[in-house]
N, C-alpha and C. Protein backbone atom coordinates (compact mmCIF):
# COMPACT_ATOMS: atom_id res chain seq x y z
N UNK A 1 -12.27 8.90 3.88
CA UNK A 1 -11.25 9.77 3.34
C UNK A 1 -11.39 9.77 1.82
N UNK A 2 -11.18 10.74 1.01
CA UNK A 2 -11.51 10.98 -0.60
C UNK A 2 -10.06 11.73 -0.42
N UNK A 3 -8.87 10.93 -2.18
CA UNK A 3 -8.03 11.36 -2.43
C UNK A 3 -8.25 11.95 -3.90
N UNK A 4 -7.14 12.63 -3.91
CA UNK A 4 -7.12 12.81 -5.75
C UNK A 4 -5.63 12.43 -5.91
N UNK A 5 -5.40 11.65 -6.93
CA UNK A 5 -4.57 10.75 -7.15
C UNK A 5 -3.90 11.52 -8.46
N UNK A 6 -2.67 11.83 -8.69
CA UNK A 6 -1.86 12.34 -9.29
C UNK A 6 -1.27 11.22 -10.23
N UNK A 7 -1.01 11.83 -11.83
CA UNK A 7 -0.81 10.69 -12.73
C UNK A 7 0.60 9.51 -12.53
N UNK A 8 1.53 10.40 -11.68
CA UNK A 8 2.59 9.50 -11.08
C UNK A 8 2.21 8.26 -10.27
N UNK A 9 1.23 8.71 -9.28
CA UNK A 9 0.86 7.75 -8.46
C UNK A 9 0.60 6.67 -8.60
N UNK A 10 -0.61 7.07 -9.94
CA UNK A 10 -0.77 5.85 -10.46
C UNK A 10 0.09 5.20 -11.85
N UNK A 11 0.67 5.75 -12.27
CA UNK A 11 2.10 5.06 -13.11
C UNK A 11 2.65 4.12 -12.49
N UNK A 12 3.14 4.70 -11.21
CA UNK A 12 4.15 3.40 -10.65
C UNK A 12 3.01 2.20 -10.29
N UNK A 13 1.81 2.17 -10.41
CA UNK A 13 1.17 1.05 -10.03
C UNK A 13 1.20 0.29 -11.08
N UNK A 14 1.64 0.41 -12.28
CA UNK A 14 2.02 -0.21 -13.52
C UNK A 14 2.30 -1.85 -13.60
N UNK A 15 3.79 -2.02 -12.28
CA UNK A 15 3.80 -2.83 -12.17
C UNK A 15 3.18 -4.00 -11.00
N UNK A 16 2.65 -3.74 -10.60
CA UNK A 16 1.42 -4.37 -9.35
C UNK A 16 0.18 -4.17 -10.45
N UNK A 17 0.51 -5.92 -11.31
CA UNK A 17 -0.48 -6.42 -12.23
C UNK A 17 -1.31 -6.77 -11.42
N UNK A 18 -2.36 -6.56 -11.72
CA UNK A 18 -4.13 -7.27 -11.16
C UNK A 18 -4.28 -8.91 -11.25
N UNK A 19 -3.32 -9.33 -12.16
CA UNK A 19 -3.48 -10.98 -11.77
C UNK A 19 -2.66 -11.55 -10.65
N UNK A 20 -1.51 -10.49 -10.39
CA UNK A 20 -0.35 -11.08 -9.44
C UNK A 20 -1.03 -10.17 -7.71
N UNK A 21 -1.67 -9.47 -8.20
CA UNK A 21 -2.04 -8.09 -6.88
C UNK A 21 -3.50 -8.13 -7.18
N UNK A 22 -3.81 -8.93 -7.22
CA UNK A 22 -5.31 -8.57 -7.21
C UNK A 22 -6.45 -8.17 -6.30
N UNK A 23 -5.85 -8.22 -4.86
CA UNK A 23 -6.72 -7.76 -3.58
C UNK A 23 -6.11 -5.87 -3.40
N UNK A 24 -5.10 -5.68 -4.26
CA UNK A 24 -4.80 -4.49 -4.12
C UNK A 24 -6.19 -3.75 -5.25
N UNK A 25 -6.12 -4.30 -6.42
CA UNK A 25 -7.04 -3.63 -7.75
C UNK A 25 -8.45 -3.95 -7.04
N UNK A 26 -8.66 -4.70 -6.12
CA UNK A 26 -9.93 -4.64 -5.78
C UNK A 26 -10.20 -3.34 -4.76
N UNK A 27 -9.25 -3.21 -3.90
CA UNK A 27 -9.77 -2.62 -3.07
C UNK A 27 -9.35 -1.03 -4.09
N UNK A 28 -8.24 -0.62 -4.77
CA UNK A 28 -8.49 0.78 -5.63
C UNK A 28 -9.45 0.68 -6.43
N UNK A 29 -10.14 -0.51 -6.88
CA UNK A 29 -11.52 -0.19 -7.84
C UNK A 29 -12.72 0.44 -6.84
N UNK A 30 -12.60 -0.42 -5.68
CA UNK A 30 -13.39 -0.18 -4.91
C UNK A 30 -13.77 1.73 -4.31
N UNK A 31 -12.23 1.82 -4.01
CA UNK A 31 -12.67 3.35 -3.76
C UNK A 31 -12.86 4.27 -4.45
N UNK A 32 -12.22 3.90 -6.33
CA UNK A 32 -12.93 4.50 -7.43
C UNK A 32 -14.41 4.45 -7.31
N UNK A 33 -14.98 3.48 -7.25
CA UNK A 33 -16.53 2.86 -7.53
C UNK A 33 -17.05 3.99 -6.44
N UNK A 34 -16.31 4.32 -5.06
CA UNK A 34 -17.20 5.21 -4.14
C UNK A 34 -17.08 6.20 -3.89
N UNK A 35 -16.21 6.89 -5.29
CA UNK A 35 -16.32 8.22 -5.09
C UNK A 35 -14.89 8.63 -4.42
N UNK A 36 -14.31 7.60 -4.13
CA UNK A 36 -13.07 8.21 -2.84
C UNK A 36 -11.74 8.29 -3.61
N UNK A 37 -11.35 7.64 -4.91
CA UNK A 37 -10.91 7.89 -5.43
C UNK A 37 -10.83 8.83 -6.41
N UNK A 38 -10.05 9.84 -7.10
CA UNK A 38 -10.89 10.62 -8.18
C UNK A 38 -9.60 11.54 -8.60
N UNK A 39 -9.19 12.16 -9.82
CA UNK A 39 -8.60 12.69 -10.11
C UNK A 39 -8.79 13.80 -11.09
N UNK A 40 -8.36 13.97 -12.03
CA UNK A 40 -9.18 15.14 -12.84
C UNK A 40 -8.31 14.79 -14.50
N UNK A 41 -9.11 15.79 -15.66
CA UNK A 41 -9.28 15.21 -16.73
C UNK A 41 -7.99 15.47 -17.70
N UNK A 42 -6.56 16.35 -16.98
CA UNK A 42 -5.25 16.57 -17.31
C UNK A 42 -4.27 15.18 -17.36
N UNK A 43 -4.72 14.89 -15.66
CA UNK A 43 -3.94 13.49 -15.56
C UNK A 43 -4.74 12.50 -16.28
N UNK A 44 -6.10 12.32 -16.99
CA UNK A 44 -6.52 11.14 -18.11
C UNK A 44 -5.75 11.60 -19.50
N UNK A 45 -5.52 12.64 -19.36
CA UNK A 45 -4.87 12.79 -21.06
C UNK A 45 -3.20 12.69 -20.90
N UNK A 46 -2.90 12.65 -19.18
CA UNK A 46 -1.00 11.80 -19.23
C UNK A 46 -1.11 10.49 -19.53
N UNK A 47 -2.03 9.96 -19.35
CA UNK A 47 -1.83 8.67 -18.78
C UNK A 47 -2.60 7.74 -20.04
N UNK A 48 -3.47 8.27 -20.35
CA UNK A 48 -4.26 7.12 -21.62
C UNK A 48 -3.43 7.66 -22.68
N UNK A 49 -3.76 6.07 -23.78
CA UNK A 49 -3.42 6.20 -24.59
C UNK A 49 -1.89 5.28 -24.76
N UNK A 50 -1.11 5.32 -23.76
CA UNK A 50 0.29 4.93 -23.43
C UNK A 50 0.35 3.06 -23.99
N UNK A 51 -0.90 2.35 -23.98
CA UNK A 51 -0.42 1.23 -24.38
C UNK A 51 -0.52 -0.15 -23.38
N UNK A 52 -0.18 0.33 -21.93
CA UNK A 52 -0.19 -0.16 -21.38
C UNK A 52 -0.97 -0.20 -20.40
N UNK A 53 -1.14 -0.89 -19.04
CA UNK A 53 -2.20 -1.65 -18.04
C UNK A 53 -3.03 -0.36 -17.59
N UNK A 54 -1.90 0.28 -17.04
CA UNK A 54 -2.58 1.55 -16.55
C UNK A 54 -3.80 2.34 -17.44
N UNK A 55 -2.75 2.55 -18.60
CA UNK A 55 -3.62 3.46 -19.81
C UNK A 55 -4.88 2.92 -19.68
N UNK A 56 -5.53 1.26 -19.94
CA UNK A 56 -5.94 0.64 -19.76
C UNK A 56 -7.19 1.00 -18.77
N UNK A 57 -6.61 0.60 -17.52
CA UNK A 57 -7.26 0.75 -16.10
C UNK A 57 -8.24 2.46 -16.36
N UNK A 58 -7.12 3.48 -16.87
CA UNK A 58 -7.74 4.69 -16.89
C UNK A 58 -8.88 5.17 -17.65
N UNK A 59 -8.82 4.55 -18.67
CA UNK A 59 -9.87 4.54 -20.26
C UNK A 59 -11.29 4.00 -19.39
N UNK A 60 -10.34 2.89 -18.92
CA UNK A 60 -11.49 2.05 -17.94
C UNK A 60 -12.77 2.54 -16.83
N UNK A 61 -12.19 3.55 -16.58
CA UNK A 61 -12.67 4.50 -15.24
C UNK A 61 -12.46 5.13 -15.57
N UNK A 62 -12.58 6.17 -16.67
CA UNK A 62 -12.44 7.60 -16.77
C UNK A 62 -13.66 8.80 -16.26
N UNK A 63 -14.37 7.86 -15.48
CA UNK A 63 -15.50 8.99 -15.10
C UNK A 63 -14.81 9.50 -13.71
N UNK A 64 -13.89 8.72 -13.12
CA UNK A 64 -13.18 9.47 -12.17
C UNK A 64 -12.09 10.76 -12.15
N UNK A 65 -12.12 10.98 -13.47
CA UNK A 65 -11.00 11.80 -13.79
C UNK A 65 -12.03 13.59 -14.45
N UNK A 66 -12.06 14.04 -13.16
CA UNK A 66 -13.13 15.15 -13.23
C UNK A 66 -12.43 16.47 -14.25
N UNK A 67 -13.59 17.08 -14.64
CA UNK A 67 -13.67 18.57 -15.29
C UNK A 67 -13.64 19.84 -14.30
N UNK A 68 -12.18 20.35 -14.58
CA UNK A 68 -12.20 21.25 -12.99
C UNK A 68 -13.35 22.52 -13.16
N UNK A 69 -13.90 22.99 -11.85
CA UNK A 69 -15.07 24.18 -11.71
C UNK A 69 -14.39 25.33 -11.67
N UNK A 70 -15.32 26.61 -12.07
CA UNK A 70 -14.92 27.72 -11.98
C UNK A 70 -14.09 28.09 -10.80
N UNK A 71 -13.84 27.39 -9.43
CA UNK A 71 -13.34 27.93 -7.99
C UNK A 71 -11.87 27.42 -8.61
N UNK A 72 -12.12 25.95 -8.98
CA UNK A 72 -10.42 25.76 -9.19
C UNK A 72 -10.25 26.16 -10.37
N UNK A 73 -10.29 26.28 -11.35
CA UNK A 73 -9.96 26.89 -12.56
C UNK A 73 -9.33 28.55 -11.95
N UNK A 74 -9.80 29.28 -11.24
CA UNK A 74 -8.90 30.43 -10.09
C UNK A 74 -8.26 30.12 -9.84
N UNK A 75 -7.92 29.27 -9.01
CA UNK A 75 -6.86 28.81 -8.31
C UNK A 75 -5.59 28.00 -9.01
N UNK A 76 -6.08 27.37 -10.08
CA UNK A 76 -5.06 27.32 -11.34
C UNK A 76 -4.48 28.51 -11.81
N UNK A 77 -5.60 29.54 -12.10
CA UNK A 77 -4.91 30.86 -12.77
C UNK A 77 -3.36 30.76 -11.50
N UNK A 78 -4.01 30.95 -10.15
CA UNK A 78 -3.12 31.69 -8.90
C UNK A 78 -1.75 30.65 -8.48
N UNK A 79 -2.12 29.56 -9.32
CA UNK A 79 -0.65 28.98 -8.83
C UNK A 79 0.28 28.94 -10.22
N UNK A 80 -0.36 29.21 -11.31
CA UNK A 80 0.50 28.95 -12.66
C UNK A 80 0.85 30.71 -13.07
N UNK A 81 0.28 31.58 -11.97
CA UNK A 81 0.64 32.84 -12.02
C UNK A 81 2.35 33.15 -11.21
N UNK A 82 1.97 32.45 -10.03
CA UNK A 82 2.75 31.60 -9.01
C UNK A 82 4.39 31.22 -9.84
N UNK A 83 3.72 30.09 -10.45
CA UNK A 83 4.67 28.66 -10.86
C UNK A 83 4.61 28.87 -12.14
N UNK A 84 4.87 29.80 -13.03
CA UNK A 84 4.83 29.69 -14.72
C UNK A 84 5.61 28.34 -14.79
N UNK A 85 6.66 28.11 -14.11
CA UNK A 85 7.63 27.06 -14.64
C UNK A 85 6.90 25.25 -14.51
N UNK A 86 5.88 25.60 -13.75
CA UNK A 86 4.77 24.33 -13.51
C UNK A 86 4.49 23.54 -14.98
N UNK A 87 4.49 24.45 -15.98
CA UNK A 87 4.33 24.04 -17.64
C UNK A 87 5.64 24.24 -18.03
N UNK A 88 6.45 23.32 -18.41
CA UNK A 88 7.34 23.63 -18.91
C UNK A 88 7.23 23.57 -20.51
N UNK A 89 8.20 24.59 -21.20
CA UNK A 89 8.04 24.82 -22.49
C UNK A 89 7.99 23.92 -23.62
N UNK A 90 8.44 22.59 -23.38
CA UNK A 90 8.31 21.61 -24.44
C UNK A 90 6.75 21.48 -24.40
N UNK A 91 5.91 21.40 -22.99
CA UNK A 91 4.80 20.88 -22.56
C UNK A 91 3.69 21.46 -23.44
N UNK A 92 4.08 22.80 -23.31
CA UNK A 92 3.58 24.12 -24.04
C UNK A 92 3.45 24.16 -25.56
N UNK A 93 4.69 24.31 -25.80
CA UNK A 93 4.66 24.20 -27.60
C UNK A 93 4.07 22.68 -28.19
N UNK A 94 4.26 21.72 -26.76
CA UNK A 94 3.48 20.07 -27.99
C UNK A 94 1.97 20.12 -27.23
N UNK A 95 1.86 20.90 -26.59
CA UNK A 95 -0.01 20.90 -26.03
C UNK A 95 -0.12 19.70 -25.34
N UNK A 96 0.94 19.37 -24.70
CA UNK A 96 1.19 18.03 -23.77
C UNK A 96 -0.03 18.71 -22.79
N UNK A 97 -0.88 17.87 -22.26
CA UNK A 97 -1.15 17.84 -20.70
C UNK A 97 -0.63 18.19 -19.46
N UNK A 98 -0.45 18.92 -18.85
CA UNK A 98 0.01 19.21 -17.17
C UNK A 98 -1.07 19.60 -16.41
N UNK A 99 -0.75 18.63 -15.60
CA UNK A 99 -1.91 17.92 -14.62
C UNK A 99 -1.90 18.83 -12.90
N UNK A 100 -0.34 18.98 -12.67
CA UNK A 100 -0.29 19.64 -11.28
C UNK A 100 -0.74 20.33 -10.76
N UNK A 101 -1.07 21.51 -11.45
CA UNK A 101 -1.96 22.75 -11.15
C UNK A 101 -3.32 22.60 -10.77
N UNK A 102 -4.08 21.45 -11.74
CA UNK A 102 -5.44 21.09 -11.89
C UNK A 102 -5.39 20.60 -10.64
N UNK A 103 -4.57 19.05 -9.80
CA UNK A 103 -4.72 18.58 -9.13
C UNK A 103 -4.49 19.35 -7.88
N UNK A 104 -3.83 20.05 -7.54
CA UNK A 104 -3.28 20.98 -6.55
C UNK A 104 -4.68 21.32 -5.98
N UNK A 105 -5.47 22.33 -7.28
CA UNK A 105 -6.78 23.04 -7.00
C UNK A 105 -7.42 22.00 -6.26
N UNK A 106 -7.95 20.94 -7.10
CA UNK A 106 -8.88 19.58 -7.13
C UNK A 106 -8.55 19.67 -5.40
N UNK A 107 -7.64 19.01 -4.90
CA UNK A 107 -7.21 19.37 -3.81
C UNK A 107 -7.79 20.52 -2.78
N UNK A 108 -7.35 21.81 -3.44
CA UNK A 108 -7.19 22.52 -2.35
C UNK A 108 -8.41 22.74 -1.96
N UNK A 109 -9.83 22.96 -3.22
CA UNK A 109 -11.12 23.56 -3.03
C UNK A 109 -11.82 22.09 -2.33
N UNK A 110 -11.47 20.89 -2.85
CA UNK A 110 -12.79 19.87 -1.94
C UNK A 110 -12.08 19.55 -0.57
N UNK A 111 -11.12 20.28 -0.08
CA UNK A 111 -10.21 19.65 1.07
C UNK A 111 -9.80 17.91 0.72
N UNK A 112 -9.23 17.40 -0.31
CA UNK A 112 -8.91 16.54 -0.97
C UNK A 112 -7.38 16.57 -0.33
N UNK A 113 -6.67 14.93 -0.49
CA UNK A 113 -5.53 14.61 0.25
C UNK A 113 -5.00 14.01 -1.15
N UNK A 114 -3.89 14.72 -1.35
CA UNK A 114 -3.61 14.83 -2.71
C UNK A 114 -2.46 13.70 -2.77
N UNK A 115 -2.57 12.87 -3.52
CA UNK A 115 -1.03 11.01 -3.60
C UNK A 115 -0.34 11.81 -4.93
N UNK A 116 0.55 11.65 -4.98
CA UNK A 116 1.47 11.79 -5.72
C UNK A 116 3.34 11.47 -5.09
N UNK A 117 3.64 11.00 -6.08
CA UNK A 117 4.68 10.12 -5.63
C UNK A 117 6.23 10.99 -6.01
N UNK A 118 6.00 12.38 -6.77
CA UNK A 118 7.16 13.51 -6.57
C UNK A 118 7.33 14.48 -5.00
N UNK A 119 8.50 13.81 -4.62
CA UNK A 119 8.99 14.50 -3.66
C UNK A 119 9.14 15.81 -3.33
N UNK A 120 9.18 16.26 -2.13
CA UNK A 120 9.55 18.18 -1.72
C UNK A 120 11.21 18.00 -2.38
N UNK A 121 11.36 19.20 -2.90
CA UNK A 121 12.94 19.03 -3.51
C UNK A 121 12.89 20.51 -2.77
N UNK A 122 13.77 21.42 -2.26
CA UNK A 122 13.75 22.85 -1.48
C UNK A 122 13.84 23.86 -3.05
N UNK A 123 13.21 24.91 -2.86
CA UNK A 123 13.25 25.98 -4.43
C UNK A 123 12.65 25.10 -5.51
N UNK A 124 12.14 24.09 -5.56
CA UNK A 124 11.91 22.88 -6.52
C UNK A 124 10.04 23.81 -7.19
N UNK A 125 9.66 23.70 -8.66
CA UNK A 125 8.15 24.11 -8.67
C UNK A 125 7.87 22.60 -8.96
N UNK A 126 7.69 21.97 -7.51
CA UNK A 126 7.13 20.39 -7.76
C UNK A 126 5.47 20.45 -6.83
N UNK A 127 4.52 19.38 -7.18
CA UNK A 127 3.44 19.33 -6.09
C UNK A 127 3.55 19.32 -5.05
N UNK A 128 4.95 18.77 -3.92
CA UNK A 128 4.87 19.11 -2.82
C UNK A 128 5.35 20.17 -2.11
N UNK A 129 5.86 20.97 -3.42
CA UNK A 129 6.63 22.37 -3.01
C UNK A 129 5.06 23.52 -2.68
N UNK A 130 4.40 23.06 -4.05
CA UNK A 130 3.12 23.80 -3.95
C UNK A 130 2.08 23.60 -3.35
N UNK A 131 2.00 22.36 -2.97
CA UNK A 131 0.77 22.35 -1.72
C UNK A 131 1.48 22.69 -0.43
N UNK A 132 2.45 22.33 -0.51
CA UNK A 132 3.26 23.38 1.28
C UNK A 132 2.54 24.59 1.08
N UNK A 133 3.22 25.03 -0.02
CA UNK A 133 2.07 26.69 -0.08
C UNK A 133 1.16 26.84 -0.09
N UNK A 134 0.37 26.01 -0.61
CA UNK A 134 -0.99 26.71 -0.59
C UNK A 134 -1.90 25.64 0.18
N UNK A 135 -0.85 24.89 1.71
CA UNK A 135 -1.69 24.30 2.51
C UNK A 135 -2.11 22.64 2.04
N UNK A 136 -2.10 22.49 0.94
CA UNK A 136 -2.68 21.21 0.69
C UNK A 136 -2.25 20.07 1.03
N UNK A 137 -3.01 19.21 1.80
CA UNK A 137 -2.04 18.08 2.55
C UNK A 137 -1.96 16.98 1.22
N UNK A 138 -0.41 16.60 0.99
CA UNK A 138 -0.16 15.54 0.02
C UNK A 138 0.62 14.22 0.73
N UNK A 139 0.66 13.10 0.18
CA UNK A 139 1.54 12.12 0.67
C UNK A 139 1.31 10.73 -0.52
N UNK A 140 2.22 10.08 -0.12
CA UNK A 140 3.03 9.61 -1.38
C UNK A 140 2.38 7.86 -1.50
N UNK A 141 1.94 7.30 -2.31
CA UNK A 141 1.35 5.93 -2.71
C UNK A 141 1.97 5.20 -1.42
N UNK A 142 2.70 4.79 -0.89
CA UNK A 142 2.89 4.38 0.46
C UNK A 142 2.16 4.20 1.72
N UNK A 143 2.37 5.53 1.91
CA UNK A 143 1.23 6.81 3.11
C UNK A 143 -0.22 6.49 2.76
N UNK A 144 -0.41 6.28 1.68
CA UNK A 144 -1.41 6.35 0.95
C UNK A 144 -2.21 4.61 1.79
N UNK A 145 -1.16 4.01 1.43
CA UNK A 145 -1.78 2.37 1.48
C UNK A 145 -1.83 2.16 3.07
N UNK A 146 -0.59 2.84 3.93
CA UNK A 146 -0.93 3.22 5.30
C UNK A 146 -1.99 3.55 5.73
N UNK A 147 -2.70 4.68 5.07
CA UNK A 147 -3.47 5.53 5.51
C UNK A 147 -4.85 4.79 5.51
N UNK A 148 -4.58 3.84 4.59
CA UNK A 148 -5.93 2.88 4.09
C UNK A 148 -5.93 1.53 5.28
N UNK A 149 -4.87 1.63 5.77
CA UNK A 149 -4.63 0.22 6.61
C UNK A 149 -4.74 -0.95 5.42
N UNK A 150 -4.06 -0.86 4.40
CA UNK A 150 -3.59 -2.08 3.55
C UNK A 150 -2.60 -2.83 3.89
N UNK A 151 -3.03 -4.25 3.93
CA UNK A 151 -1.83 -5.37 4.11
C UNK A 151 -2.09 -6.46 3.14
N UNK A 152 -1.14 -6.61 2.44
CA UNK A 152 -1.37 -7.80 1.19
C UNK A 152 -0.41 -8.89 1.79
């Protein structure tokens, strides 16, 4: 199974330190190292820089955090045509990073199982509002460790 991992997902892993969880950081290095992990290069510019473990971890592995292709770069146009409200205007005027759109695509074009840890809210422009639409199967750091058959 190959996910693309949304910058939330891995935020909340913040606190599941690698000295206290360390069979967990082995086995997510591990599926970084094989390709099965992977995200794209919106969510490296949420997430580095911040100071902390994660930022860290990400700087660390940033070859996992891909340059989206001409197919999804379309499909960005078609959901932020969609979802203008996907960028919201502070995001806009400070040239903040927004990652959702990118990951959505990342998703939708490699048949990718998209973790992210924001909920379906109903009328909501959240990732699980938009992969309902446009098909993309998502589920949440949990599901995720389920899905892996993890037991610490």
């Amino acid at each position: 199974m190959k996910y693309v991992f949304d910058s939330s997902a891995l935020i909340d892993l913040k606190h599941h330190y690698p000295e206290i969880f360390p069979s967990l950081w082995n086995k997510l290095n591990e599926l970084a190292e094989n390709g099965q992990l992977i995200s794209v290069k919106e969510a490296y510019n949420e997430i580095s820089g911040r100071g902390d473990f994660i930022s860290e971890w990400t700087e660390k592995n940033s070859t996992i955090f891909e340059t989206p292709n001409q197919e999804e770069i379309e499909i960005v146009t078609g959901i932020l045509s969609k979802h203008p409200e996907l960028i919201k205007k502070e995001s806009f005027n400070s040239g903040r990073p927004v990652a959702d759109p990118f990951l959505i695509a990342k998703a939708s074009v490699n048949n990718l199982i998209l973790v992210t840890n924001e909920t379906y809210i109903p009328n909501a422009h959240k990732i699980p509002n938009i992969c309902t639409e446009f098909g993309v199967q998502y589920i949440n750091l949990k599901e995720f460790m389920e899905k892996e058959e993890w037991r610490f």
